[in-house]
Protein backbone atom coordinates (compact mmCIF):
# COMPACT_ATOMS: atom_id res chain seq x y z
CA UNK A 1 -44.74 118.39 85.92
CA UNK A 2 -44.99 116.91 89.48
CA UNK A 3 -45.02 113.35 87.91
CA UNK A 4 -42.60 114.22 85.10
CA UNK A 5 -39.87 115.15 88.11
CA UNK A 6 -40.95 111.73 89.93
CA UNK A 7 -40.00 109.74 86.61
CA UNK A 8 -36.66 111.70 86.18
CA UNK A 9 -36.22 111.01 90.38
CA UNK A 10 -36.95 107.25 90.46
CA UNK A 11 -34.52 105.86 88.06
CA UNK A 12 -31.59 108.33 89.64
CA UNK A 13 -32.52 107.02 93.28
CA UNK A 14 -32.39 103.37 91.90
CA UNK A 15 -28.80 103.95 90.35
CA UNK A 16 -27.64 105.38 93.69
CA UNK A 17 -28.67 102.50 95.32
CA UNK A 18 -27.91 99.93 93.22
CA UNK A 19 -23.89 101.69 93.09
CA UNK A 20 -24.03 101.39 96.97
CA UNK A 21 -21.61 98.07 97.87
CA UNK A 22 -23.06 95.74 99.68
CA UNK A 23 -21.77 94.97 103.54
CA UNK A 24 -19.48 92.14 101.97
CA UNK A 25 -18.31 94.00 99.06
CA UNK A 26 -17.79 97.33 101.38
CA UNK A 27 -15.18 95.34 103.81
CA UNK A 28 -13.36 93.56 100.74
CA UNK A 29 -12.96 97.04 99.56
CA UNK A 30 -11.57 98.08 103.29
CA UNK A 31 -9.55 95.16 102.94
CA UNK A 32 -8.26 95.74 99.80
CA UNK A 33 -7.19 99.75 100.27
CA UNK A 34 -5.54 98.22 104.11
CA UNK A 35 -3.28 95.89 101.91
CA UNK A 36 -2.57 98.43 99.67
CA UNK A 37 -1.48 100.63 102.27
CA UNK A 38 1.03 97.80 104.16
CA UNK A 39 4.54 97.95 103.90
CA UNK A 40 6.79 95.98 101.90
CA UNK A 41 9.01 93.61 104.13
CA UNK A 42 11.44 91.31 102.62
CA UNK A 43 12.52 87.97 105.51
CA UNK A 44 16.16 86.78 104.11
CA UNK A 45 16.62 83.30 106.12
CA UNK A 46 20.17 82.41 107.09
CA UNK A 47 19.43 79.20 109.05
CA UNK A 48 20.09 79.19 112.96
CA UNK A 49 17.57 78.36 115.84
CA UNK A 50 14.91 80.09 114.21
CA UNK A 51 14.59 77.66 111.59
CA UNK A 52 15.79 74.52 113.97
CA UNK A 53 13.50 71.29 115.66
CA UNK A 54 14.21 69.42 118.42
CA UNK A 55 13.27 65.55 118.67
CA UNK A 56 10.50 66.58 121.38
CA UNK A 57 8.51 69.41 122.97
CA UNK A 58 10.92 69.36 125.68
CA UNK A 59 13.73 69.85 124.04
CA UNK A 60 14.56 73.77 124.26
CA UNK A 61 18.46 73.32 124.58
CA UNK A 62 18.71 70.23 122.33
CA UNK A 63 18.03 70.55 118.98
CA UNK A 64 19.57 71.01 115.00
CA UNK A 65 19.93 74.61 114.00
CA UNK A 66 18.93 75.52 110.68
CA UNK A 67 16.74 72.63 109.68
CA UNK A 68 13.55 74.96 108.14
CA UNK A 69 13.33 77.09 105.32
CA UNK A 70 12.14 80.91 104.85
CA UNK A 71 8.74 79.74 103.12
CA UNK A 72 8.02 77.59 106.04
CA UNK A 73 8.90 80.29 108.65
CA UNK A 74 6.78 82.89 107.08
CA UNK A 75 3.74 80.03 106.74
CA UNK A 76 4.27 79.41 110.63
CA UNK A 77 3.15 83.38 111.65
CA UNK A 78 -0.09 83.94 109.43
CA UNK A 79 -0.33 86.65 111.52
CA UNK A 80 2.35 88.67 109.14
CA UNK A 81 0.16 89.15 106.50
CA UNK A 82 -1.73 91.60 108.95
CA UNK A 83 1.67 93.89 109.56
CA UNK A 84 3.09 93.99 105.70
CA UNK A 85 2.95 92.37 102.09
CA UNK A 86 5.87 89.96 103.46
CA UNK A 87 8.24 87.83 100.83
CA UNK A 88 11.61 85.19 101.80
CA UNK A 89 14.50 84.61 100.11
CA UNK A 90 16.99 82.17 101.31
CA UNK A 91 20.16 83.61 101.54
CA UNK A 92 21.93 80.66 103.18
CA UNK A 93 20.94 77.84 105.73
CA UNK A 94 23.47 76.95 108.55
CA UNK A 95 24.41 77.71 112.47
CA UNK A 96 25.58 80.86 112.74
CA UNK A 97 28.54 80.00 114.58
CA UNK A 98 30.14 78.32 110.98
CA UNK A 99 29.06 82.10 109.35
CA UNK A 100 32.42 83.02 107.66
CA UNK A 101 33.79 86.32 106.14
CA UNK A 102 32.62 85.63 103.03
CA UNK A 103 28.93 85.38 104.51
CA UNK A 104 28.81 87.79 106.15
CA UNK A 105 29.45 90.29 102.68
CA UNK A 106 27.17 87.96 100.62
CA UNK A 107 24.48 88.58 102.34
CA UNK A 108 25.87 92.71 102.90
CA UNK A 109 25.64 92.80 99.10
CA UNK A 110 21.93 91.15 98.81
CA UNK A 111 20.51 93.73 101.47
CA UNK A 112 21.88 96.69 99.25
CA UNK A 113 20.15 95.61 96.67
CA UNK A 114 16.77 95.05 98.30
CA UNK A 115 17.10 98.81 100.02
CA UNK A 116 18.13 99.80 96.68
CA UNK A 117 14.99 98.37 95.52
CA UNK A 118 11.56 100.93 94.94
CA UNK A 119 9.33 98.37 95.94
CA UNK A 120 11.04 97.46 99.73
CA UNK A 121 10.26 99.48 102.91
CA UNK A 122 11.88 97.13 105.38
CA UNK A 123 14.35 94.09 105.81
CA UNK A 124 14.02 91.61 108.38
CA UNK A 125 17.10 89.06 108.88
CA UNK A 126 16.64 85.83 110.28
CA UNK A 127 19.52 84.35 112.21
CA UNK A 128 21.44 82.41 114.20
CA UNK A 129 22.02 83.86 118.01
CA UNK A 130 25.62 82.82 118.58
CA UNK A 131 27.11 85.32 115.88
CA UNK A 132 24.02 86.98 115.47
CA UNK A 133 25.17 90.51 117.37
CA UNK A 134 28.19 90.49 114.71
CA UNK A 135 26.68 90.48 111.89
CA UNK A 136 24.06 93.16 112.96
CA UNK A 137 27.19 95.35 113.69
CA UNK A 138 28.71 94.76 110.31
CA UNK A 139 25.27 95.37 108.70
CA UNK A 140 24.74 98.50 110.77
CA UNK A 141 28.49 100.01 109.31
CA UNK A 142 28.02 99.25 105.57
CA UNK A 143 24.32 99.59 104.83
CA UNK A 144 23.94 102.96 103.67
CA UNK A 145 19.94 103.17 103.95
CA UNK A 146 17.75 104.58 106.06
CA UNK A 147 15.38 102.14 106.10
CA UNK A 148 14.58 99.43 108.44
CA UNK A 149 16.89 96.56 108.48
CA UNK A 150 15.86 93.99 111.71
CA UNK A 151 18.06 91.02 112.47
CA UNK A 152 16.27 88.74 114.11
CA UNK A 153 16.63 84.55 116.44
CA UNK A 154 15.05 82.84 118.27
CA UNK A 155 16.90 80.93 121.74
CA UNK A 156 14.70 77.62 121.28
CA UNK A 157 13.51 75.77 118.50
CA UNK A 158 9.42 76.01 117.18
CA UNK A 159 9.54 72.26 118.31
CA UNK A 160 9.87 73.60 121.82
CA UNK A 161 6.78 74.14 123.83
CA UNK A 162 8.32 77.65 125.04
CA UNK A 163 9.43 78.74 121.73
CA UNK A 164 10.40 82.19 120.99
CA UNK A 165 10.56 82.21 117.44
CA UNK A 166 7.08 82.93 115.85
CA UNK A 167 6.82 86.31 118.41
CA UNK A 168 10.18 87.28 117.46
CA UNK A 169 9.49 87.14 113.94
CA UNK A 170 6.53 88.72 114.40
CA UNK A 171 7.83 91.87 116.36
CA UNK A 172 10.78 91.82 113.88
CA UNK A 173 8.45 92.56 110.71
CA UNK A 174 6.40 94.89 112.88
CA UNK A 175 9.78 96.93 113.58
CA UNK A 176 10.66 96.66 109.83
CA UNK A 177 7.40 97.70 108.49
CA UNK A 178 7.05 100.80 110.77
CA UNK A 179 8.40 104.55 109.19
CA UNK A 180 9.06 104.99 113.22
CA UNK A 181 12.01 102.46 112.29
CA UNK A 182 13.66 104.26 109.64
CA UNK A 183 16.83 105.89 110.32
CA UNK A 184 17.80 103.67 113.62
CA UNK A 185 20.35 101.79 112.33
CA UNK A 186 19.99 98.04 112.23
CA UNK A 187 17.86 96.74 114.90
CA UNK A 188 17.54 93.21 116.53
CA UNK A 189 14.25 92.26 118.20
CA UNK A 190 14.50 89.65 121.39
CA UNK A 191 12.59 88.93 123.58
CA UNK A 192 9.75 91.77 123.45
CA UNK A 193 12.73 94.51 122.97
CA UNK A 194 13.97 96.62 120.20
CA UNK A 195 18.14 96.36 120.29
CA UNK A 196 20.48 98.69 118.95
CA UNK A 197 22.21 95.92 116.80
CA UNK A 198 26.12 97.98 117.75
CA UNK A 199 25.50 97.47 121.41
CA UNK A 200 23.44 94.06 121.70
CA UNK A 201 25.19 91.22 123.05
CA UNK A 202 24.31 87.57 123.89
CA UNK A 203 25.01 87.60 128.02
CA UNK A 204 23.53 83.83 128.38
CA UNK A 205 22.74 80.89 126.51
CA UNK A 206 19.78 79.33 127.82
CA UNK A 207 16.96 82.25 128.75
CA UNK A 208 14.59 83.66 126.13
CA UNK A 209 15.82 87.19 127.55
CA UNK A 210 19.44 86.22 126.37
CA UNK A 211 20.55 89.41 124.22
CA UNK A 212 20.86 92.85 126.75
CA UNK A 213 22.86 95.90 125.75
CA UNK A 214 24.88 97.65 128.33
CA UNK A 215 23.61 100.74 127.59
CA UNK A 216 19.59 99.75 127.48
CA UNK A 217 16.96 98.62 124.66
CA UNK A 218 16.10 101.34 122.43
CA UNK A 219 12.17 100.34 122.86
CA UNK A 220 9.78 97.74 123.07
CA UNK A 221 7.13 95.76 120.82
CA UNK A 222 4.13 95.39 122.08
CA UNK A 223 1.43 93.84 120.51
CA UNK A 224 2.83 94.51 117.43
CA UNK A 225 3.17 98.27 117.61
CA UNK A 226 6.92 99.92 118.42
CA UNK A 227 7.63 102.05 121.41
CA UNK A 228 10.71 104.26 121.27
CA UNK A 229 13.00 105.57 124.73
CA UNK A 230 16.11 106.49 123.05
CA UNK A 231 18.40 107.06 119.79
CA UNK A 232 21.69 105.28 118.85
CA UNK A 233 24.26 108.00 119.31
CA UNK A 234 27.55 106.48 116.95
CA UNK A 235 27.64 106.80 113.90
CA UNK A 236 25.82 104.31 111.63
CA UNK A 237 24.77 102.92 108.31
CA UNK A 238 23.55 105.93 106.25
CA UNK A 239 26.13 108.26 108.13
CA UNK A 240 28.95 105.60 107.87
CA UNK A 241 31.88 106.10 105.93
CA UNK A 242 31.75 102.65 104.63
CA UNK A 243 30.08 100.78 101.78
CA UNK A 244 29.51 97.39 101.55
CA UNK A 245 29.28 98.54 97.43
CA UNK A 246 33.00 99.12 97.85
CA UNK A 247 34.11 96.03 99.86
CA UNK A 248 35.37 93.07 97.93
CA UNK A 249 37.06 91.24 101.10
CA UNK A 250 37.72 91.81 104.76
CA UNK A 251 41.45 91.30 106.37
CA UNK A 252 42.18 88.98 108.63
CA UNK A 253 42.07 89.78 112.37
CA UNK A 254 41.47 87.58 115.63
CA UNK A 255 40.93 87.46 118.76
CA UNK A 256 43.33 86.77 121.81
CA UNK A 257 41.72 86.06 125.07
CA UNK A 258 43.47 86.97 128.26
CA UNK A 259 43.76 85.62 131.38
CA UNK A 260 45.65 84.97 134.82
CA UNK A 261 49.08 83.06 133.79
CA UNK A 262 48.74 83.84 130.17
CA UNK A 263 50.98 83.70 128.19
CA UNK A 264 51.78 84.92 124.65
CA UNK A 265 51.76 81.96 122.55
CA UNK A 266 47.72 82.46 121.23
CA UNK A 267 48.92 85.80 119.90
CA UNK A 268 52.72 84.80 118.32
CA UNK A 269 50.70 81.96 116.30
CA UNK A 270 47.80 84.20 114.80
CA UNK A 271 50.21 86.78 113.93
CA UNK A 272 52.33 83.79 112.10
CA UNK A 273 49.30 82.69 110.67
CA UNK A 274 48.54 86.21 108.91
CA UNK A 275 46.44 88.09 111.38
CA UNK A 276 46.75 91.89 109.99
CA UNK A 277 45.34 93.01 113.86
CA UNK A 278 44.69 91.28 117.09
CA UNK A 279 42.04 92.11 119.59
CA UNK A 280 43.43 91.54 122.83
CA UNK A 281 40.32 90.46 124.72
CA UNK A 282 41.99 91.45 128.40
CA UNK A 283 40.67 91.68 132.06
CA UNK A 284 39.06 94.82 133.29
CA UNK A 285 40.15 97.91 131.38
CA UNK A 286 41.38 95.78 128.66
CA UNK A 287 44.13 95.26 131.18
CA UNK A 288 47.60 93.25 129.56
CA UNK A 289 49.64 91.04 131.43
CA UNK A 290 53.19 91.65 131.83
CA UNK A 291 54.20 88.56 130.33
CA UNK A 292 52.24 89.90 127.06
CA UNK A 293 53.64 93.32 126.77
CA UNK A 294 57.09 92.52 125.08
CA UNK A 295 55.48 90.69 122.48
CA UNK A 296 52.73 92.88 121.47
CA UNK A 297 54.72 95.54 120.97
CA UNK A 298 56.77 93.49 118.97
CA UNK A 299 54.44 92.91 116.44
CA UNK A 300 53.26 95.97 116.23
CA UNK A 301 56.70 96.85 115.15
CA UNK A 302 56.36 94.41 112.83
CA UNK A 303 52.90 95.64 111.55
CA UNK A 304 50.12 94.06 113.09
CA UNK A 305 47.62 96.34 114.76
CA UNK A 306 47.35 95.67 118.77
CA UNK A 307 43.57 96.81 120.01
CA UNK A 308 42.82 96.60 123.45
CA UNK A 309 39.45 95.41 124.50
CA UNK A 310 37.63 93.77 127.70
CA UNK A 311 36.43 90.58 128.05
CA UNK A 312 34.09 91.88 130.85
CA UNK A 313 30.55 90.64 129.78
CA UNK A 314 28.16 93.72 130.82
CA UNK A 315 29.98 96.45 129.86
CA UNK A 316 33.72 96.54 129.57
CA UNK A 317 34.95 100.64 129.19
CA UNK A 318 38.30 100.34 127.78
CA UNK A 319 39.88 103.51 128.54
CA UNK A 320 43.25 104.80 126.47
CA UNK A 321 46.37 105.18 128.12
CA UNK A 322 45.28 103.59 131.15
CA UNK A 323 46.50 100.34 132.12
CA UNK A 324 49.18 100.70 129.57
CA UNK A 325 51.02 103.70 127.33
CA UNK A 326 48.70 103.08 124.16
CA UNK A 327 50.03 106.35 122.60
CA UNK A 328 53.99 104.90 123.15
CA UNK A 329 53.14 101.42 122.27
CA UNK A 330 50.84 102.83 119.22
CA UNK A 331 48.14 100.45 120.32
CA UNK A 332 44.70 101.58 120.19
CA UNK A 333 41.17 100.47 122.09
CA UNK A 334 38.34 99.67 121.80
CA UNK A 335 36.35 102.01 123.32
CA UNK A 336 33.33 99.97 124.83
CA UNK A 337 33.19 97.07 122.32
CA UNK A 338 33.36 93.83 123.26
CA UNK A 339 35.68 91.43 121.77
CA UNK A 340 33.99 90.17 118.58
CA UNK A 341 32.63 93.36 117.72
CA UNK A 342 36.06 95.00 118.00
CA UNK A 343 37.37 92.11 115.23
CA UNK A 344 33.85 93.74 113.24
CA UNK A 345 34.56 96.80 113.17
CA UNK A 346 38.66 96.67 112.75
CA UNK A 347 37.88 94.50 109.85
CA UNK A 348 35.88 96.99 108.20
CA UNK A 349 37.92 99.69 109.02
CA UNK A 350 41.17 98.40 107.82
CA UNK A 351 39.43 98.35 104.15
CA UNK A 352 40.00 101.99 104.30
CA UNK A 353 43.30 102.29 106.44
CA UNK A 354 46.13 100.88 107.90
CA UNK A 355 47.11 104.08 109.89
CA UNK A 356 46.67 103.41 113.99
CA UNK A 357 45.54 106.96 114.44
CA UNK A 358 42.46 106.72 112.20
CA UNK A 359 41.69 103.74 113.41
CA UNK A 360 41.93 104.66 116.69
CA UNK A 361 39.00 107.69 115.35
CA UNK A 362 36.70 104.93 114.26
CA UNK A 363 36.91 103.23 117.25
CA UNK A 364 35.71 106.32 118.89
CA UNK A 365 32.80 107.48 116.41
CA UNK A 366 31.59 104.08 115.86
């Protein structure tokens, strides 16, 4: 009986062995069930510094924008494959400082679809830095997702021998790929820091740490893993009222810039020229010269929507009914946008309403 259990034993030992994987076979299984488990992260390209070259290492400041594409981005950061299952698409190619309108919905439109899409966790945006705080506003009012969407630039080309690019990108799909990101609103990553893409600004030109927000970075990447210190507290993206579903085209508005000595010829010929609403960018409180006054209230009367904002680069707090009678003039401001994200947000307001007093609310919730 003894050697009747040993022949039963033997064979059942030798199948439990032989089923055991090998050390090889064991980590390509690890591997495997890690890939598995990765998020998916989809890199639309746009063009800007990111993607430019420079005729020498030492060129940092001198360079063509927008010269690589997406596949040869992604190629440049191996690395990626170890944060998420990462695909490009190349949405456009060119310096974000010739990004129109029209752009700026086309690629609206392509990022609802792709957070409409089962099989994408995260969006990562790569972009130009002159414009690139603009469209991350515009993105962050008509994206109605909660998950990630990262815009992300680089202030020197990969030619450079102090390039910021590949680290960017990197935190960028780290950010995008994490659950921790979900819910945010849409994020920019510079320079080691996770941006709150309403309140990120370019404040210089020529310093990797270019992009600051008045009000702090929301976190930091580190190594590839996010680190949180505060939430966005307007109202954003799956809380928004708008829909870049329901957007066929923006109106027109522009900017005025103010000054000592102005005068009010900028703002007569944008008006003529069809400008629906004019951010006044002014001194200080959003402050308007007395040589303005007469003929912004002028065209108000006539219909065009007079918003009050501050040129003042780290912060300007625009403040109503101070500096001027907003509620008598029926101007409104812009609560602590700067100027070109005032024109953002006015833009995508005015798809809903022309009424000052609404828009006035927007200003103040988002």
């Amino acid at each position: 009986m003894i050697q009747a259990a040993m022949k039963t034993f033997v064979p059942s030992a030798l199948v439990l062995l032989l089923a055991l994987p090998t050390g090889a076979s064991a980590r390509e299984a690890e591997q495997q069930q890690q890939q598995q488990a990765l998020a998916n992260v989809v890199i639309l390209a746009t063009g800007g510094t990111i993607a430019g070259a420079g005729a020498s290492a030492t060129n940092s400041a001198t360079y063509q924008a927008a010269k690589l594409g997406v596949d040869k981005l992604i190629a440049g950061v191996p690395e990626l494959a170890n944060l998420a299952k990462v695909r490009g698409e190349q949405v456009m190619q060119i310096a974000s400082e010739s990004i129109t309108n029209e752009n700026l919905l086309q690629l609206g439109k392509r990022v609802a679809e792709l957070a409409d899409s089962p099989d994408v966790d995260g969006i990562v945006i790569t972009h130009g830095t002159d414009t690139l705080e603009e469209t991350a506003y515009f993105l962050n009012l008509v994206e109605k997702t909660e998950k990630p969407i990262v815009v992300v630039g680089s202030m020197r080309p990969g030619t450079a021998m102090s390039a910021d690019g590949m680290l960017n990108l990197y935190n960028a799909v780290a950010v995008a790929s994490s659950k921790d990101a979900r819910g945010k609103g849409v994020l920019v990553t510079m320079n080691d820091e996770i941006q709150s893409g309403r309140d990120v600004s370019k404040m210089i030109n020529i310093k990797t740490e270019a992009f600051k927000s008045p009000w702090g970075p929301l976190g930091m990447v580190v190594e590839g893993k996010s680190y949180w210190f505060r939430l966005p507290a307007k109202r954003h993206t799956v809380n928004s009222e708008f829909d870049i579903k329901q957007i066929s085209g923006l109106p027109a508005v522009d900017i005025a810039y103010s000054y000592g000595n102005v005068s009010d010829t900028a703002y007569k010929a944008l008006a003529q020229n069809g400008a629906k609403a004019l951010i006044h960018a002014g001194t200080g409180n959003g402050s308007v010269s007395s040589r303005v006054v007469p003929a912004l209230q002028e065209l108000r009367k006539n219909g065009v929507q007079i918003i009050r904002s501050s040129h003042v680069n780290a912060g300007g707090f625009v403040l109503r009914n101070a500096e001027q009678p907003d509620d008598k003039n029926d101007w409104i401001v812009a609560h602590d946008l700067n100027p070109q994200k005032a024109r953002i947000l006015a833009m995508v307001a005015m798809t809903k309403t022309q009424d000052s007093k609404e828009l006035q609310r927007i200003f103040w919730e988002y």
